[in-house]
C-alpha atoms as a PDB file:
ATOM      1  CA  UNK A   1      25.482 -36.604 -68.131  1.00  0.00           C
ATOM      2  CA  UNK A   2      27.002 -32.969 -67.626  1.00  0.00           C
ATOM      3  CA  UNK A   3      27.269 -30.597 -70.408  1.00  0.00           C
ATOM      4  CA  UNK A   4      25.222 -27.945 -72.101  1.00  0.00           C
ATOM      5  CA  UNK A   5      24.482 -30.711 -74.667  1.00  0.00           C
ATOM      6  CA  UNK A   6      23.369 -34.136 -73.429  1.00  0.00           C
ATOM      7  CA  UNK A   7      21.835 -36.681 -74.955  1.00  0.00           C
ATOM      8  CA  UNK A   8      18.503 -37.407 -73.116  1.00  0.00           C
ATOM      9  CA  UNK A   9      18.233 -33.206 -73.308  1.00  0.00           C
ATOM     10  CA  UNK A  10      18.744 -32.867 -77.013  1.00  0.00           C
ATOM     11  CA  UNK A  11      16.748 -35.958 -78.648  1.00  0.00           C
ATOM     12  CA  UNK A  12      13.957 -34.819 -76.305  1.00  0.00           C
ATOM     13  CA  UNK A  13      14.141 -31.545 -78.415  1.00  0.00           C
ATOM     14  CA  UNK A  14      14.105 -33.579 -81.452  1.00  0.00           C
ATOM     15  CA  UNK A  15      11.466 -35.653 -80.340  1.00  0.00           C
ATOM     16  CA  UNK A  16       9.443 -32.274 -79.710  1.00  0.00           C
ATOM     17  CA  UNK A  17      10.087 -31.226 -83.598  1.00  0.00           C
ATOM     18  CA  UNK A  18       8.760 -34.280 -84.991  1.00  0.00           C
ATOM     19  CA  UNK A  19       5.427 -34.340 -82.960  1.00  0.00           C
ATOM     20  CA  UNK A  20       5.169 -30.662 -83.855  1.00  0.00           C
ATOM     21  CA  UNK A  21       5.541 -31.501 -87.612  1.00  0.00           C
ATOM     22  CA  UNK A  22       2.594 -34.577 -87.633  1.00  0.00           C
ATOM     23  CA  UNK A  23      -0.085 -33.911 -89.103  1.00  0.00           C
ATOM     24  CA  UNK A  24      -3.241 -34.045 -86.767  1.00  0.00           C
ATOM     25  CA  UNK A  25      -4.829 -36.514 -88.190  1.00  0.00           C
ATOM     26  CA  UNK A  26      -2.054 -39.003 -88.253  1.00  0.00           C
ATOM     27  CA  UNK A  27      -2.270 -41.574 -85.512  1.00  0.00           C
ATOM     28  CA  UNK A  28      -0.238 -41.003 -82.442  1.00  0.00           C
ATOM     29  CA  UNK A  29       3.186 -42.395 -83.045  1.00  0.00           C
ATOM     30  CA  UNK A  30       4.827 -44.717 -80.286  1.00  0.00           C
ATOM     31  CA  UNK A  31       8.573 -43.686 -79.813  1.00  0.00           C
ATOM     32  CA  UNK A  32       9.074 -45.561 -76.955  1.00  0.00           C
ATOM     33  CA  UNK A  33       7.504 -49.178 -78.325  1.00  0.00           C
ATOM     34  CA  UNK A  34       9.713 -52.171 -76.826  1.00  0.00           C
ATOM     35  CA  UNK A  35      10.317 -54.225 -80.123  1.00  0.00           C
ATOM     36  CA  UNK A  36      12.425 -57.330 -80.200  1.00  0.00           C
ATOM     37  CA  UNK A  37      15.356 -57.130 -82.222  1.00  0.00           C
ATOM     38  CA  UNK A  38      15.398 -53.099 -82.435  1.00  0.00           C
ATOM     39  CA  UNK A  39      16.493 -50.850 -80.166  1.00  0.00           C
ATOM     40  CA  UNK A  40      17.993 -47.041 -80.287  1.00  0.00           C
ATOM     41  CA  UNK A  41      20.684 -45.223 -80.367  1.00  0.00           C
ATOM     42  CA  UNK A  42      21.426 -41.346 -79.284  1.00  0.00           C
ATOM     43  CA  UNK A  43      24.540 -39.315 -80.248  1.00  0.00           C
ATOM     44  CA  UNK A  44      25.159 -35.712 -79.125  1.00  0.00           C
ATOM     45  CA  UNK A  45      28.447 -34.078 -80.238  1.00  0.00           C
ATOM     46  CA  UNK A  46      30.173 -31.500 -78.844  1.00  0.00           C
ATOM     47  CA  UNK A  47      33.239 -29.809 -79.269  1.00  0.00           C
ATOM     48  CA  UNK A  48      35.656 -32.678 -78.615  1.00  0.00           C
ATOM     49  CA  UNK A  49      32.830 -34.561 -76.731  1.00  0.00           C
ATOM     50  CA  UNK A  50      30.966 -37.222 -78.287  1.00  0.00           C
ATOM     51  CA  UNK A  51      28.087 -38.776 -75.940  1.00  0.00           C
ATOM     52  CA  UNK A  52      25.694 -41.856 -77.004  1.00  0.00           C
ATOM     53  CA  UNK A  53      23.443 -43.601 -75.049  1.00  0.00           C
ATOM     54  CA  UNK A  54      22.175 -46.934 -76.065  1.00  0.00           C
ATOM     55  CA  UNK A  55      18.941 -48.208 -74.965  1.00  0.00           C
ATOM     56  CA  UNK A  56      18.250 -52.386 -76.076  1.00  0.00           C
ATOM     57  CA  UNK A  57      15.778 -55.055 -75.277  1.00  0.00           C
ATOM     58  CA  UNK A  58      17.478 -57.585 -73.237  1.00  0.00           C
ATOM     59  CA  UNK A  59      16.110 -60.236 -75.377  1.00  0.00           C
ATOM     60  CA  UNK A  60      18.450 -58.768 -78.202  1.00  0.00           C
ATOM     61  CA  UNK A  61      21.389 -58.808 -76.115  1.00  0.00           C
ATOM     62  CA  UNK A  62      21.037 -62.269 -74.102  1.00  0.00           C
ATOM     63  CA  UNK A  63      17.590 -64.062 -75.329  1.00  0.00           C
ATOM     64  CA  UNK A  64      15.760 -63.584 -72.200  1.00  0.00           C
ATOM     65  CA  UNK A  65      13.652 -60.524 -70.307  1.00  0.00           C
ATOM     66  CA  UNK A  66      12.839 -62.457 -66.826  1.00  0.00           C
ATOM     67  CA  UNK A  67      15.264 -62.397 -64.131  1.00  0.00           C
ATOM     68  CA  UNK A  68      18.620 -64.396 -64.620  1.00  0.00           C
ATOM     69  CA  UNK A  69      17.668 -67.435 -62.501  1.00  0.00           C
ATOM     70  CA  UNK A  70      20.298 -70.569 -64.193  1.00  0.00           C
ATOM     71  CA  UNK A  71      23.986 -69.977 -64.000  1.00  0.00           C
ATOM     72  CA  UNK A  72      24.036 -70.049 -67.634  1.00  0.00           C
ATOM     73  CA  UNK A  73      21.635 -66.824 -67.894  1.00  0.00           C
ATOM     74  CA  UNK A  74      23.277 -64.921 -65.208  1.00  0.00           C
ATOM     75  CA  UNK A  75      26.950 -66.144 -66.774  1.00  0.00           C
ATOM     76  CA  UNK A  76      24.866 -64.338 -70.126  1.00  0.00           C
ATOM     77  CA  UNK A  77      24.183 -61.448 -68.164  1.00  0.00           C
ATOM     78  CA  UNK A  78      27.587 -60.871 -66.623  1.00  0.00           C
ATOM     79  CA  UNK A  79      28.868 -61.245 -70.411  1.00  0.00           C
ATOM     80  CA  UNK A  80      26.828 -59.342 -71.832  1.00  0.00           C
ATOM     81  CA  UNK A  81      27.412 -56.169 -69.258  1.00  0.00           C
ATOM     82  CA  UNK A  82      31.738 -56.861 -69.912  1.00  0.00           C
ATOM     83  CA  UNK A  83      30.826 -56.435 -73.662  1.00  0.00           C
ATOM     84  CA  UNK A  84      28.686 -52.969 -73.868  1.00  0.00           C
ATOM     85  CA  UNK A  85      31.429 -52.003 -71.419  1.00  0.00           C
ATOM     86  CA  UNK A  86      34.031 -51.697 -73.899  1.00  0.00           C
ATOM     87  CA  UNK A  87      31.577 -49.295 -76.652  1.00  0.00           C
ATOM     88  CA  UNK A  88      34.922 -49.431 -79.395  1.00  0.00           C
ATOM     89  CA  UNK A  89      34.997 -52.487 -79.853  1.00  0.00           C
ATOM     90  CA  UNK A  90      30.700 -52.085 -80.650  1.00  0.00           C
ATOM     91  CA  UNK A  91      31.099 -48.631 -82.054  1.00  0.00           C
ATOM     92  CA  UNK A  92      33.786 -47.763 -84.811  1.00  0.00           C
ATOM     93  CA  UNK A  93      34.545 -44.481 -85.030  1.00  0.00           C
ATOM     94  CA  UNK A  94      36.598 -42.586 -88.120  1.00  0.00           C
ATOM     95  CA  UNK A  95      40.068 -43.352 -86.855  1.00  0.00           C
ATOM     96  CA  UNK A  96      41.228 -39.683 -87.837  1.00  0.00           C
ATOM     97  CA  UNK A  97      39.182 -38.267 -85.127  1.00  0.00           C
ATOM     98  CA  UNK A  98      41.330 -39.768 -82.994  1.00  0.00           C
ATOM     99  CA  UNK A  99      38.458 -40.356 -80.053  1.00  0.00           C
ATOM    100  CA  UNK A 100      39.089 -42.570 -76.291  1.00  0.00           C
ATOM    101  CA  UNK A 101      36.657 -43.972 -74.324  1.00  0.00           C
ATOM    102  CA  UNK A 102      36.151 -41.413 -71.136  1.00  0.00           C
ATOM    103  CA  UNK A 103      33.494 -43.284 -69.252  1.00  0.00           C
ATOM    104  CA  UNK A 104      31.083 -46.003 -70.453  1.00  0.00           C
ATOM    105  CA  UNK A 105      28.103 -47.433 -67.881  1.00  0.00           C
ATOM    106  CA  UNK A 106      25.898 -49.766 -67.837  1.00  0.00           C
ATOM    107  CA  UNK A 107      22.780 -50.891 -66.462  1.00  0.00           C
ATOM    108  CA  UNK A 108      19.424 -53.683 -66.786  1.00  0.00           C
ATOM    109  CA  UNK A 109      16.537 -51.978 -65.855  1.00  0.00           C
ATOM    110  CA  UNK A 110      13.116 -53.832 -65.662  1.00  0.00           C
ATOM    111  CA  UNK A 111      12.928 -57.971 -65.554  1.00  0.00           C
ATOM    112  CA  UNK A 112      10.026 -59.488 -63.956  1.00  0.00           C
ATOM    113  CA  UNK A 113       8.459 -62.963 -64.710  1.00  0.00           C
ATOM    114  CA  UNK A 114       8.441 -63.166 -68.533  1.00  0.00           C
ATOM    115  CA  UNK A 115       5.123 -65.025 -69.400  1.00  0.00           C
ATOM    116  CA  UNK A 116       4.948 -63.983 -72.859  1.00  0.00           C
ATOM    117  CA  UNK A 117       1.574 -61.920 -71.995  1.00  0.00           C
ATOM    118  CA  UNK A 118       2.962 -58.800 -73.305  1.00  0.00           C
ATOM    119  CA  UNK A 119       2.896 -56.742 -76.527  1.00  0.00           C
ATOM    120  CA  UNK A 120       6.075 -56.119 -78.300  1.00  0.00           C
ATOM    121  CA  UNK A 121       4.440 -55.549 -81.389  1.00  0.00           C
ATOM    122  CA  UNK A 122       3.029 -59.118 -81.185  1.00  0.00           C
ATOM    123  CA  UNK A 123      -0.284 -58.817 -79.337  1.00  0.00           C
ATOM    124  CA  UNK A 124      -1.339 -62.397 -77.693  1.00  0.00           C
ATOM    125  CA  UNK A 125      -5.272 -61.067 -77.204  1.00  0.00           C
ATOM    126  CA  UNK A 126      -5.114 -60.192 -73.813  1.00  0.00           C
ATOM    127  CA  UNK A 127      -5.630 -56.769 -74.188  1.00  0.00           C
ATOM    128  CA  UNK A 128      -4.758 -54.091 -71.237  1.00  0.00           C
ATOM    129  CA  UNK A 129      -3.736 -56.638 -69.389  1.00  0.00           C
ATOM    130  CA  UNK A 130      -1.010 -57.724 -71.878  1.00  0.00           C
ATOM    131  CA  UNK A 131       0.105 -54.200 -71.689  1.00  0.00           C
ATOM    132  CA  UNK A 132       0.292 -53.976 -68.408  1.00  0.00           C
ATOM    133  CA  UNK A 133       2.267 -56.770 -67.924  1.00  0.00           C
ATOM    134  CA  UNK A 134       4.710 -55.459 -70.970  1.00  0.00           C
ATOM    135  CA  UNK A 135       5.473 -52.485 -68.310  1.00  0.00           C
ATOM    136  CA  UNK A 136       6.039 -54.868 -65.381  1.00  0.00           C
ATOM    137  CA  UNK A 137       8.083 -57.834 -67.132  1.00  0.00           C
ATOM    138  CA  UNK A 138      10.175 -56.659 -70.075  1.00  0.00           C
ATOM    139  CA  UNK A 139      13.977 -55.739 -69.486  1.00  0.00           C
ATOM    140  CA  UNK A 140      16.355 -53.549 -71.438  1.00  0.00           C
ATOM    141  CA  UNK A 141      20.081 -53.014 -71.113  1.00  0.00           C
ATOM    142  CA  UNK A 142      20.829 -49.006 -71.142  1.00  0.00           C
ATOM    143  CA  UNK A 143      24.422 -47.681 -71.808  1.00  0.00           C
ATOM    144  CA  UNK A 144      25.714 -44.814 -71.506  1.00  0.00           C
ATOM    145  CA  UNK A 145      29.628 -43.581 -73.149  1.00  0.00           C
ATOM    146  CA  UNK A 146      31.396 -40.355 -73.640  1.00  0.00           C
ATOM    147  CA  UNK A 147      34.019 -39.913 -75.577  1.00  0.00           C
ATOM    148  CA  UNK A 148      36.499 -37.421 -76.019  1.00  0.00           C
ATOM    149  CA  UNK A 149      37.816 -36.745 -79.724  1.00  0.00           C
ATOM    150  CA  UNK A 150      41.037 -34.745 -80.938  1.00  0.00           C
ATOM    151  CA  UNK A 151      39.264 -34.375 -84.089  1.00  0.00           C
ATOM    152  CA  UNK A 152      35.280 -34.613 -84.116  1.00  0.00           C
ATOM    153  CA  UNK A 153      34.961 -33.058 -87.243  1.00  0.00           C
ATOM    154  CA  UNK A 154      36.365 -35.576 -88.793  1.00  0.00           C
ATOM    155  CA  UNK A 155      33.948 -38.770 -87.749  1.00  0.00           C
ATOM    156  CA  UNK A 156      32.592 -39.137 -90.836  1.00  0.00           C
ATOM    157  CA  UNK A 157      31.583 -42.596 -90.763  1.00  0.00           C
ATOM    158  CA  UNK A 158      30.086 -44.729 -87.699  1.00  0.00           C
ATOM    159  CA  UNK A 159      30.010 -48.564 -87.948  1.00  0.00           C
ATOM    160  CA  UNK A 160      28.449 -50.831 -85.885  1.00  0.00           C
ATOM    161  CA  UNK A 161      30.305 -54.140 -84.661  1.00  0.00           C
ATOM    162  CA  UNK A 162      27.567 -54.189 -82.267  1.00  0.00           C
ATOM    163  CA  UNK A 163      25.178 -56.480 -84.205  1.00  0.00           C
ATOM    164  CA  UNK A 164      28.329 -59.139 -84.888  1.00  0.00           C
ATOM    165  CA  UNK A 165      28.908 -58.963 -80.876  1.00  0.00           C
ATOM    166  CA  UNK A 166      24.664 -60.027 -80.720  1.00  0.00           C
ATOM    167  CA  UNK A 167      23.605 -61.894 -83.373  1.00  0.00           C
ATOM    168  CA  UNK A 168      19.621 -61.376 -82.484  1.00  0.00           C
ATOM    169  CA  UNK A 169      20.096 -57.771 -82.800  1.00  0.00           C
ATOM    170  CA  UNK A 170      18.906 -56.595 -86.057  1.00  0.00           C
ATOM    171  CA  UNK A 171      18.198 -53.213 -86.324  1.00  0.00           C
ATOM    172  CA  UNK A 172      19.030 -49.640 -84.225  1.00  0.00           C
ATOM    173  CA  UNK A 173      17.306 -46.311 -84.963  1.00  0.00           C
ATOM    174  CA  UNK A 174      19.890 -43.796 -84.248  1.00  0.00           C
ATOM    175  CA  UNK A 175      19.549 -39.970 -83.590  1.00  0.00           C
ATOM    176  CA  UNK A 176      22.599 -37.680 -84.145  1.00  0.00           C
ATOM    177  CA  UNK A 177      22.438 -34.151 -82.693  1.00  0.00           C
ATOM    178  CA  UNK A 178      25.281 -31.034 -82.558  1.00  0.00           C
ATOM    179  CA  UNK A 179      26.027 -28.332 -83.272  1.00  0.00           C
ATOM    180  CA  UNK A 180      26.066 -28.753 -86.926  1.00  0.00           C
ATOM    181  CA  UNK A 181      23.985 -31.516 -87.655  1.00  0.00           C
ATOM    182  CA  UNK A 182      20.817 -33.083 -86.695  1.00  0.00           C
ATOM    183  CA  UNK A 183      19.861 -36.254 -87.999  1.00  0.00           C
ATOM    184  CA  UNK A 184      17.696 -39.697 -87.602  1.00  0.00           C
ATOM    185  CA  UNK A 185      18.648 -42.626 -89.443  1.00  0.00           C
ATOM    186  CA  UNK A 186      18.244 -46.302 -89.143  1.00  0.00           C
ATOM    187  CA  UNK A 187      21.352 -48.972 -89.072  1.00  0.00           C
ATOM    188  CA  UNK A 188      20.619 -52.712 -89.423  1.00  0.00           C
ATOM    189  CA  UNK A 189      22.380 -55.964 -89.424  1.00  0.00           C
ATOM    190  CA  UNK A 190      22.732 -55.517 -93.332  1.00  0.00           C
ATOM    191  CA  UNK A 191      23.598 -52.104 -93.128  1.00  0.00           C
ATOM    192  CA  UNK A 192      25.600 -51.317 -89.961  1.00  0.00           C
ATOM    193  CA  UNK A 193      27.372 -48.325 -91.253  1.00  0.00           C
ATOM    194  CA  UNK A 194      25.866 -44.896 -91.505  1.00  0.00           C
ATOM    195  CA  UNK A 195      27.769 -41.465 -92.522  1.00  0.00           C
ATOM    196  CA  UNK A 196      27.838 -38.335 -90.811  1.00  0.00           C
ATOM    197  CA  UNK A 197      27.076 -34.892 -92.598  1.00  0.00           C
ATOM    198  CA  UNK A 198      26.695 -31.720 -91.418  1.00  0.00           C
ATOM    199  CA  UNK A 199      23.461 -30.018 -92.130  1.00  0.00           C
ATOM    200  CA  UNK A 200      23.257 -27.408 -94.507  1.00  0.00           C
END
């Protein structure tokens, strides 16, 4: 993504504060854990640009990690991809900002043989090994949108059709960064709407 602002650039930064404000005695935290049912969201904002990037297990999107193999999983797959295509019908913004898609992308990365000898948060007891394999098997779909907005001041509100689009979905941990605001929240099945406020 262009811009002085990107996404990947400025949740790096905020990634950066929050190490810098544990405590050293806390245990290590692991940002990047692959946990069914959660994934995250970024937003960076602008001027009239509004950039997210969304970053899901593939399990949450179409059941599976492994390579499609059936015609029904790669049917899945295909879906699944013409879906997180079209981010307004997963993302509502306020209608007042008046915002249009400009570009949305997206892309499976990862997707070995899914044996199940991995640790999402579930650890099966084979140690190392099921961590290595975790790096080799599991899949995620990553999209990428920008947006341009008459009016991004006034997105107030964001709500998330995403989880009705994929019912195993359950919970995204979103990160909003601009130029006057920088916040981390979390949106869930139950609570898929989240407001937007300028920090003070």
């Amino acid at each position: 993504m262009r811009g002085t602002l990107s996404v990947a650039g400025s949740l790096m930064l905020l990634a950066g504060a929050a190490m810098a404000q544990q405590r050293p005695d806390e245990p290590q935290r692991q940002l990047s854990a692959h946990e069914h049912g959660a994934g995250k969201l970024g937003i960076a904002i602008e001027r009239r640009t509004v950039e997210m990037e969304l970053e899901v297990p593939a399990n949450d999107i179409v059941g599976f990690e492994h390579a499609a193999k059936t015609p029904e999983q790669k049917q899945a797959v295909t879906q699944a991809r013409a879906t997180l295509s079209k981010p307004l019908t997963l993302i509502k913004l306020s209608d007042a900002a008046g915002c249009k898609v400009a570009s949305a992308s997206v892309k499976l990365v990862g997707g070995g043989a899914h044996d199940h000898g991995h640790t999402h948060g579930h650890n099966h007891g084979k140690g190392s090994q099921a961590k290595t394999k975790e790096a080799d098997t599991h899949s995620e779909f990553h999209a990428e949108y920008k947006f341009t907005c008459a009016k991004p001041d006034l997105i107030q509100t964001i709500e998330l059709d995403y989880f009705k689009s994929f019912p195993r979905a359950q919970k995204l941990m979103v990160t909003i960064v601009g130029d006057k605001i920088q916040a981390k929240t979390e949106a869930t099945r139950e609570k898929p709407r989240f407001d937007i406020k300028p920090a003070r």
